[in-house]
N, C-alpha and C. Protein backbone atom coordinates (compact mmCIF):
# COMPACT_ATOMS: atom_id res chain seq x y z
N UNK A 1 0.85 -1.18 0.00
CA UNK A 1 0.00 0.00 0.00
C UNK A 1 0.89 1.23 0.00
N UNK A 2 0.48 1.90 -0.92
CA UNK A 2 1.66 3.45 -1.14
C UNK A 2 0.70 4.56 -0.81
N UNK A 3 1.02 5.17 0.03
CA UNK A 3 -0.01 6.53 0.40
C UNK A 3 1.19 7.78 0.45
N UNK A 4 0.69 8.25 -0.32
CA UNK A 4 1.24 9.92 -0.19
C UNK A 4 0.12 11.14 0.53
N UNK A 5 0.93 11.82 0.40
CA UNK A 5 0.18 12.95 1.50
C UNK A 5 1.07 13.89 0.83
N UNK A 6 -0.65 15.32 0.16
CA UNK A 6 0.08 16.26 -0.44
C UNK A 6 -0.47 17.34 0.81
N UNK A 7 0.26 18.36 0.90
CA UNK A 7 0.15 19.33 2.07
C UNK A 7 -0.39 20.63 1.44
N UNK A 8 0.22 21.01 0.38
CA UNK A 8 -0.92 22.64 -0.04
C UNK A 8 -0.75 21.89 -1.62
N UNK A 9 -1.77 22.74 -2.32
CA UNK A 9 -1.85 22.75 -3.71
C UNK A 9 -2.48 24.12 -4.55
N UNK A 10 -2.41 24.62 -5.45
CA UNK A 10 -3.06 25.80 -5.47
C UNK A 10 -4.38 26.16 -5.49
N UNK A 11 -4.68 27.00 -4.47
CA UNK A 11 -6.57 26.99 -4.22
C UNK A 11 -7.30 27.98 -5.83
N UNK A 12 -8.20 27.54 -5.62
CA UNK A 12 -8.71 28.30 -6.91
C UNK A 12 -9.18 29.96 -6.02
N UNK A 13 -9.12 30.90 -6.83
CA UNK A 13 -8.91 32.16 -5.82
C UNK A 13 -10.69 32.22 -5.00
N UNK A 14 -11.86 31.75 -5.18
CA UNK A 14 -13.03 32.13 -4.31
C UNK A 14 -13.05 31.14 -3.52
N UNK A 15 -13.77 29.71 -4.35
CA UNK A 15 -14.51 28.83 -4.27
C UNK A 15 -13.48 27.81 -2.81
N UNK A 16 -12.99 26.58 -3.40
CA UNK A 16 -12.14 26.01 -2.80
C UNK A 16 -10.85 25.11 -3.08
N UNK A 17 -10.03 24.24 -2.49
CA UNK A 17 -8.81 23.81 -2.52
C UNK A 17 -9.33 22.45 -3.39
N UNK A 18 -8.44 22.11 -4.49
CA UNK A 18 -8.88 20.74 -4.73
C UNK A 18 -7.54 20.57 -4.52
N UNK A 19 -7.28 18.62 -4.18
CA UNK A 19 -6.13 18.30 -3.99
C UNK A 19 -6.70 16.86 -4.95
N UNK A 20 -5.53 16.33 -5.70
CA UNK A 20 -6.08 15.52 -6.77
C UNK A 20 -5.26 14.04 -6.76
N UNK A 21 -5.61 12.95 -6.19
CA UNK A 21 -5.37 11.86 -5.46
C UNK A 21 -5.06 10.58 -6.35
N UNK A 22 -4.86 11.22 -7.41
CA UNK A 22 -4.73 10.09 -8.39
C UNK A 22 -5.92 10.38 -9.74
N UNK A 23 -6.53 9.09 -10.26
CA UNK A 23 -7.31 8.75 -11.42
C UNK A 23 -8.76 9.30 -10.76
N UNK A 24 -9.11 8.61 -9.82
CA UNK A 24 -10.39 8.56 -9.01
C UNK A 24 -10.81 9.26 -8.36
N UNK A 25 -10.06 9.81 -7.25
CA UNK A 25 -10.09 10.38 -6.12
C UNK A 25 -9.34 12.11 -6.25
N UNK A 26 -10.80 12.56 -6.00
CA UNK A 26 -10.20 14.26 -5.61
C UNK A 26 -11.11 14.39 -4.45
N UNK A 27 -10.17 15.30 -3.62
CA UNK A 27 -10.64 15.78 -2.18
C UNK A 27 -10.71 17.48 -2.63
N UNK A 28 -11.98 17.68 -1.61
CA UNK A 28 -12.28 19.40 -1.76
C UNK A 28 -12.20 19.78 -0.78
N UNK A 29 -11.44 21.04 -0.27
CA UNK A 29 -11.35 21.31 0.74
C UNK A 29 -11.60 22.91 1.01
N UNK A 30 -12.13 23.56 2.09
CA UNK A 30 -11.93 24.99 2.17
C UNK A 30 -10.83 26.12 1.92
N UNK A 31 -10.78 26.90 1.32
CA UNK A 31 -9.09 27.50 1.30
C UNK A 31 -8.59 27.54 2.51
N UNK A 32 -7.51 27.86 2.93
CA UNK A 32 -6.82 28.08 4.04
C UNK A 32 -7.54 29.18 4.70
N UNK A 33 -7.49 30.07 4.12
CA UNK A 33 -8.34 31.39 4.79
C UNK A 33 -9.61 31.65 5.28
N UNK A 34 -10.23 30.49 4.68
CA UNK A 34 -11.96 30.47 5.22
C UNK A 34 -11.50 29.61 6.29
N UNK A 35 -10.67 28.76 6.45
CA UNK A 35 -10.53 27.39 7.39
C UNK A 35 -10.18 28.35 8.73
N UNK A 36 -9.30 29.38 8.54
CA UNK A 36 -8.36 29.92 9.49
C UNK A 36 -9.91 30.79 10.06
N UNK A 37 -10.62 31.74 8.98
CA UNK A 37 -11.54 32.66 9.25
C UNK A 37 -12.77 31.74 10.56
N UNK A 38 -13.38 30.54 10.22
CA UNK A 38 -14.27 29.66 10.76
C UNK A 38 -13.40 29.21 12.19
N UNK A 39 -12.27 28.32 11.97
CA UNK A 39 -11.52 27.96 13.19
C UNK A 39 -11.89 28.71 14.45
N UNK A 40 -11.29 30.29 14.28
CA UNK A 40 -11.61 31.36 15.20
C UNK A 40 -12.93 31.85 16.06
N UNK A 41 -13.96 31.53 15.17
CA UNK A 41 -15.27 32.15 15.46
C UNK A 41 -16.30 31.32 16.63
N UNK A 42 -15.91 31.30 17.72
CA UNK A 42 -16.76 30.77 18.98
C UNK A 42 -18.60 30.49 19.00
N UNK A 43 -18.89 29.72 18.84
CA UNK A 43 -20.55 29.83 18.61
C UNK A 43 -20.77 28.48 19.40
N UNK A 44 -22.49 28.47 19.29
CA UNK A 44 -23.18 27.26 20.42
C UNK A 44 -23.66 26.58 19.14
N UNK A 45 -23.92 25.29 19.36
CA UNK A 45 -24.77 24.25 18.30
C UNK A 45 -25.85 23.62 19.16
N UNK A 46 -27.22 23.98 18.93
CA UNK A 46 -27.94 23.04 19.27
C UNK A 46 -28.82 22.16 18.44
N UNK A 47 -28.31 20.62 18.92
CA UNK A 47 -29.48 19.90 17.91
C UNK A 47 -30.20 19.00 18.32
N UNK A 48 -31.08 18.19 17.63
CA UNK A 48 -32.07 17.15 18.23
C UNK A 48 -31.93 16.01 17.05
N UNK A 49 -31.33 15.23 17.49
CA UNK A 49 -31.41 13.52 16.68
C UNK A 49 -32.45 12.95 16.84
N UNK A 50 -32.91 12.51 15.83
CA UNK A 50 -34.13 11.44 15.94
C UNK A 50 -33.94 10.18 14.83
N UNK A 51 -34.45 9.35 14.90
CA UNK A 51 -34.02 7.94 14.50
C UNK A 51 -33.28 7.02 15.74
N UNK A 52 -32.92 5.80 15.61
CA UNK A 52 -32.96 4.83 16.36
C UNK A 52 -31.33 5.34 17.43
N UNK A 53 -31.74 6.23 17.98
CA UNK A 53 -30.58 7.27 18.91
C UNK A 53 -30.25 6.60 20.30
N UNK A 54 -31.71 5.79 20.59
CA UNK A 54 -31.96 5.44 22.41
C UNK A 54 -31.28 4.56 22.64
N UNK A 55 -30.54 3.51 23.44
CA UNK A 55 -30.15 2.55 23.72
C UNK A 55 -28.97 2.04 22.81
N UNK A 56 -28.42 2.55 22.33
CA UNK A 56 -27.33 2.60 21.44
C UNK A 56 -26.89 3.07 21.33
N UNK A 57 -26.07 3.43 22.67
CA UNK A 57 -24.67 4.61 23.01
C UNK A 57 -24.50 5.39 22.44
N UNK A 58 -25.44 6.21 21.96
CA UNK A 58 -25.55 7.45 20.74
C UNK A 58 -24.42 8.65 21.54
N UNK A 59 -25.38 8.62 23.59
CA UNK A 59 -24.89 9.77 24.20
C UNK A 59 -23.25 9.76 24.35
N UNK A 60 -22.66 8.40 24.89
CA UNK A 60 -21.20 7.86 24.77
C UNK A 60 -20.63 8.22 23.95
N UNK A 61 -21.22 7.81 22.92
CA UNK A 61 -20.05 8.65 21.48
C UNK A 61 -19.90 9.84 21.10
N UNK A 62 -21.13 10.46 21.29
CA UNK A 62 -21.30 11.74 21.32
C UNK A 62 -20.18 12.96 21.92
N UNK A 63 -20.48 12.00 23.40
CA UNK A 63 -19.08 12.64 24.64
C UNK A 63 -17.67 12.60 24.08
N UNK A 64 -17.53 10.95 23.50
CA UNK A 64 -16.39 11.25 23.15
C UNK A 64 -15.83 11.88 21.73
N UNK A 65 -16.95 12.30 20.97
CA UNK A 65 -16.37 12.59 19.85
C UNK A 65 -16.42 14.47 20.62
N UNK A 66 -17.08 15.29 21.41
CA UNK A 66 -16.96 15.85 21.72
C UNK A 66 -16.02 16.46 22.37
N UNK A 67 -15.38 15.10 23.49
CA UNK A 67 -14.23 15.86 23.78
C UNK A 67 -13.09 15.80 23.16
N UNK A 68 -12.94 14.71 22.26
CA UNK A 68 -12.05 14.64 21.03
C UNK A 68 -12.08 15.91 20.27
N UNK A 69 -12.97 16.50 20.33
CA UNK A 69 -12.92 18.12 19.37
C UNK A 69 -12.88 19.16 20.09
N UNK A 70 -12.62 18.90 21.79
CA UNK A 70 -12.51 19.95 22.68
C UNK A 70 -13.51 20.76 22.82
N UNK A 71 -14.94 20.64 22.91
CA UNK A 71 -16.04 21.17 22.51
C UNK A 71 -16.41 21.08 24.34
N UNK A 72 -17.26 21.91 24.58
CA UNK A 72 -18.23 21.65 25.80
C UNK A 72 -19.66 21.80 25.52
N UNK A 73 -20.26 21.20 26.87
CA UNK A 73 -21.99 21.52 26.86
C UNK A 73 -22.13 19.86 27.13
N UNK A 74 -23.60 19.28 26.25
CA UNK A 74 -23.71 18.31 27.27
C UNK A 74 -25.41 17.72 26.10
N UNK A 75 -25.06 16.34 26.57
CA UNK A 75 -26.40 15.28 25.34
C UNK A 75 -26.86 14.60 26.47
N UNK A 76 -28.33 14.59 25.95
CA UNK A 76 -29.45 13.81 26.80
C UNK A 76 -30.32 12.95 26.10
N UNK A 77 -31.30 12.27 26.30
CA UNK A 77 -31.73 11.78 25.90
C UNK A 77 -33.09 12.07 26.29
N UNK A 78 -34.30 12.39 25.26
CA UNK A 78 -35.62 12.64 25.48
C UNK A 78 -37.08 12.00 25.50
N UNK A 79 -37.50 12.58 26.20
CA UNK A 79 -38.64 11.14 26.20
C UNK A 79 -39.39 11.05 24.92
N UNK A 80 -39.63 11.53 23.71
CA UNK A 80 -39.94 11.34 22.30
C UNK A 80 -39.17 10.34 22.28
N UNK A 81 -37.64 9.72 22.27
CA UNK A 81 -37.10 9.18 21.68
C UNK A 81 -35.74 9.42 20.87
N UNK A 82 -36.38 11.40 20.88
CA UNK A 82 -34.77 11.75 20.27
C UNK A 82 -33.66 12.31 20.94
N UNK A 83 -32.76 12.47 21.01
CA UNK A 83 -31.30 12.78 21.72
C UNK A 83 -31.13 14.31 21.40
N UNK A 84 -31.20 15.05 22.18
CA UNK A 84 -30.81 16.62 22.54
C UNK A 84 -28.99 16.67 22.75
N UNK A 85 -28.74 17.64 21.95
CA UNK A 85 -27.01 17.91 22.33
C UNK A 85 -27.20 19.64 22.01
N UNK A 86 -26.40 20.33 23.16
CA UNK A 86 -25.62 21.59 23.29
C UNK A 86 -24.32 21.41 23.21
N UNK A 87 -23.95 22.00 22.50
CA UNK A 87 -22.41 22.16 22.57
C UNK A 87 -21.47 23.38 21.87
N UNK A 88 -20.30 24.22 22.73
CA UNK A 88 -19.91 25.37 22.23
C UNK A 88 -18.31 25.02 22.09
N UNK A 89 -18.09 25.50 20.91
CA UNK A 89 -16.74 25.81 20.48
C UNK A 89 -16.07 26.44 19.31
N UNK A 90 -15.76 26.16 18.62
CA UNK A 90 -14.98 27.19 17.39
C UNK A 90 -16.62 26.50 16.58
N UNK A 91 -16.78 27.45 15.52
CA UNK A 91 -17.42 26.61 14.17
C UNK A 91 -17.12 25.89 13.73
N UNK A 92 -16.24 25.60 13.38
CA UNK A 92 -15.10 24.30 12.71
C UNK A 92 -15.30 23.01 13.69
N UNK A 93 -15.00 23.05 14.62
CA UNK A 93 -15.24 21.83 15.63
C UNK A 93 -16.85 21.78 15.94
N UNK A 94 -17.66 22.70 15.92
CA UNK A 94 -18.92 22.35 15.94
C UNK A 94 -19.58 21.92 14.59
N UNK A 95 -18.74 21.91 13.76
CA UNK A 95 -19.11 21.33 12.00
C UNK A 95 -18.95 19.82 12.21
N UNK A 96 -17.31 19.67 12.37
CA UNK A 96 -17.28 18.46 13.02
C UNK A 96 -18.18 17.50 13.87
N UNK A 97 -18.42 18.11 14.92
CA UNK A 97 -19.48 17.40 15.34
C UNK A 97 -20.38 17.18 15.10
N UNK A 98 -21.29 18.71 13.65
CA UNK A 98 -22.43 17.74 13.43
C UNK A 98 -22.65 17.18 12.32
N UNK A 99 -21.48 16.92 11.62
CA UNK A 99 -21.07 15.84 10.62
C UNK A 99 -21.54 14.30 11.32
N UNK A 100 -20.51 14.58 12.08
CA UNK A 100 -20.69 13.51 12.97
C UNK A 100 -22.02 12.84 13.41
N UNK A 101 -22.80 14.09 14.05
CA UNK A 101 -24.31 13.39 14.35
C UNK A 101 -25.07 13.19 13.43
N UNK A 102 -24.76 13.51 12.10
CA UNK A 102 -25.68 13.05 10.61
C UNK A 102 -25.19 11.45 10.60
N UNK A 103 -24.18 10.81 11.09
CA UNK A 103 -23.58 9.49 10.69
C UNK A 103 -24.13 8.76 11.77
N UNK A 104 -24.23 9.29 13.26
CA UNK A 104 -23.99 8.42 14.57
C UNK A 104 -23.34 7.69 15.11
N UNK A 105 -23.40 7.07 15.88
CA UNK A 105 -22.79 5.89 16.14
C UNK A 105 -22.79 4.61 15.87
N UNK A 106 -21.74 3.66 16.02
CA UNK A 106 -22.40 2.34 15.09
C UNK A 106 -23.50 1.80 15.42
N UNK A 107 -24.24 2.06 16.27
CA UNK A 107 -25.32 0.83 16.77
C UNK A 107 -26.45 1.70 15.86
N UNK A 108 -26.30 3.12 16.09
CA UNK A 108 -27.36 3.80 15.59
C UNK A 108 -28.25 4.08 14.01
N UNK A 109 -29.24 4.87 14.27
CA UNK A 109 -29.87 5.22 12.94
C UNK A 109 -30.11 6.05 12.99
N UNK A 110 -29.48 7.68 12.61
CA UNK A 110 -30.06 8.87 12.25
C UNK A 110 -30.44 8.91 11.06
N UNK A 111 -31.90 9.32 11.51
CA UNK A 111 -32.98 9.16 10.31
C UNK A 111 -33.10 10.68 10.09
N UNK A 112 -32.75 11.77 11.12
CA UNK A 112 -32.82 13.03 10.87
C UNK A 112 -32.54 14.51 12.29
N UNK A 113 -31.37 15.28 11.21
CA UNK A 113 -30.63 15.55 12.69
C UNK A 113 -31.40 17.37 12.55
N UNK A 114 -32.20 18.13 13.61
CA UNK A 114 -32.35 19.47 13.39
C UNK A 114 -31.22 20.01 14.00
N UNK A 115 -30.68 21.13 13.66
CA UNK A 115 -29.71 21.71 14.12
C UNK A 115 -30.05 23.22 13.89
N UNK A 116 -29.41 23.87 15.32
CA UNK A 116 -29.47 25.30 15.36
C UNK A 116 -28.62 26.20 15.73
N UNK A 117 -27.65 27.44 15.11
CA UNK A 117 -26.58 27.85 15.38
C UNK A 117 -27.07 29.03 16.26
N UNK A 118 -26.31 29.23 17.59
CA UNK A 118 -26.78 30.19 18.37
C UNK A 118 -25.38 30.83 18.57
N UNK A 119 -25.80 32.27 19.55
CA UNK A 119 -24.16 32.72 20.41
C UNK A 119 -23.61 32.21 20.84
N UNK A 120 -22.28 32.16 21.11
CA UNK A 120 -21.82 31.64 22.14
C UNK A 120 -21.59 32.07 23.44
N UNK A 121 -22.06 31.21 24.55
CA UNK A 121 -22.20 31.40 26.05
C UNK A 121 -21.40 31.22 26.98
N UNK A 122 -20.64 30.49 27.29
CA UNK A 122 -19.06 30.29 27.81
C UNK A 122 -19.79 29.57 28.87
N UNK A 123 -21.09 28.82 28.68
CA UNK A 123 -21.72 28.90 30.17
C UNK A 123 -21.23 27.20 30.58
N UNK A 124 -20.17 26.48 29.81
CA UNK A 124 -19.97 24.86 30.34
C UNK A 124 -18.70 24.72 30.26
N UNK A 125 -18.53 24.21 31.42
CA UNK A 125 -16.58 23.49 31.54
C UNK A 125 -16.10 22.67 30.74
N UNK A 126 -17.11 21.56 30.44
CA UNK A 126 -16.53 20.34 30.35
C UNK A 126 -17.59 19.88 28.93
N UNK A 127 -18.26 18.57 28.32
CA UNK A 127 -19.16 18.47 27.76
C UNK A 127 -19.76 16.91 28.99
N UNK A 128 -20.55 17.10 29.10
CA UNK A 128 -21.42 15.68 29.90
C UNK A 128 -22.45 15.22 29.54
N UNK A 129 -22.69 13.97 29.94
CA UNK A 129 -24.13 13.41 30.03
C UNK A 129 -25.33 14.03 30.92
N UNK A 130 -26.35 14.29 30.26
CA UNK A 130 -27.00 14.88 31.65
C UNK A 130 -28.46 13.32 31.38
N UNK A 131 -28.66 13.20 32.39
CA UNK A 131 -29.52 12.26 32.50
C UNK A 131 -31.44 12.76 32.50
C-alpha cells in the first residue's frame, strides 16, 4: 500500500482547494483562509437527533467525539425518543461534530438531525451526560 500525503496545492482564488489523489479520487477542501476565518469564530450548536438514537450509546459517542474536538456543553436523551445535544466551540469543531451526528454511532440510525446555530455562552466546563 503506497499513500502519499500532499500538504498545499493551489486553491482556486473564491470557491475552494482541490487536492487531486490520483485517477479517481479528488478531495475538496476549504481554502486556508476560510478554514483559518471559521476555526476562530466561537458559537453554540444546538441539535435534536431522531431515529434509532436510544439505547445505542448514541450519548457515549457523542461525549467522546466531543471531547475529542474539545467542545463543551452536554447530550441527553428525550422522552420522544430523540437525543438533545448543546455544545460550544470554534465553528469548525462544531461542524465536526455535526457531521458527525448526521452518521452516529455504530449501533445507531439517524434518520434526521435538526440543528441550530446560536451565540456563544461560555456557560460549560466540560461536555457531559446529563440524564
Amino acid at each position: 500500500v503506497k499513500v502519499s500525503i500532499i500538504l498545499f496545492k493551489q486553491c482556486r482564488p473564491v470557491s475552494s482547494c482541490e487536492i487531486d489523489l490520483g485517477e479517481s479520487w479528488t478531495i475538496f477542501h476549504p481554502p486556508p483562509t476560510a478554514l483559518t476565518a471559521m476555526s476562530s469564530t466561537l458559537a453554540n450548536l444546538h441539535a435534536t437527533v431522531s431515529g434509532k438514537v436510544q439505547g445505542v450509546f448514541f450519548r457515549k459517542h457523542t461525549k467522546q467525539n466531543a471531547d475529542k474536538l474539545g467542545l463543551t456543553g452536554w447530550v441527553r436523551n428525550l422522552s420522544d425518543g430523540t437525543v438533545e445535544v448543546e455544545a460550544e466551540g470554534t465553528e469548525y469543531q462544531l461542524n465536526e461534530l455535526r457531521l458527525w451526528l448526521d452518521k452516529g454511532s455504530p449501533k445507531s440510525r439517524v434518520d434526521k438531525v435538526n440543528h441550530t446555530w446560536r451565540q456563544h455562552t461560555a456557560k460549560y466546563t466540560s461536555f457531559v451526560i446529563r440524564k
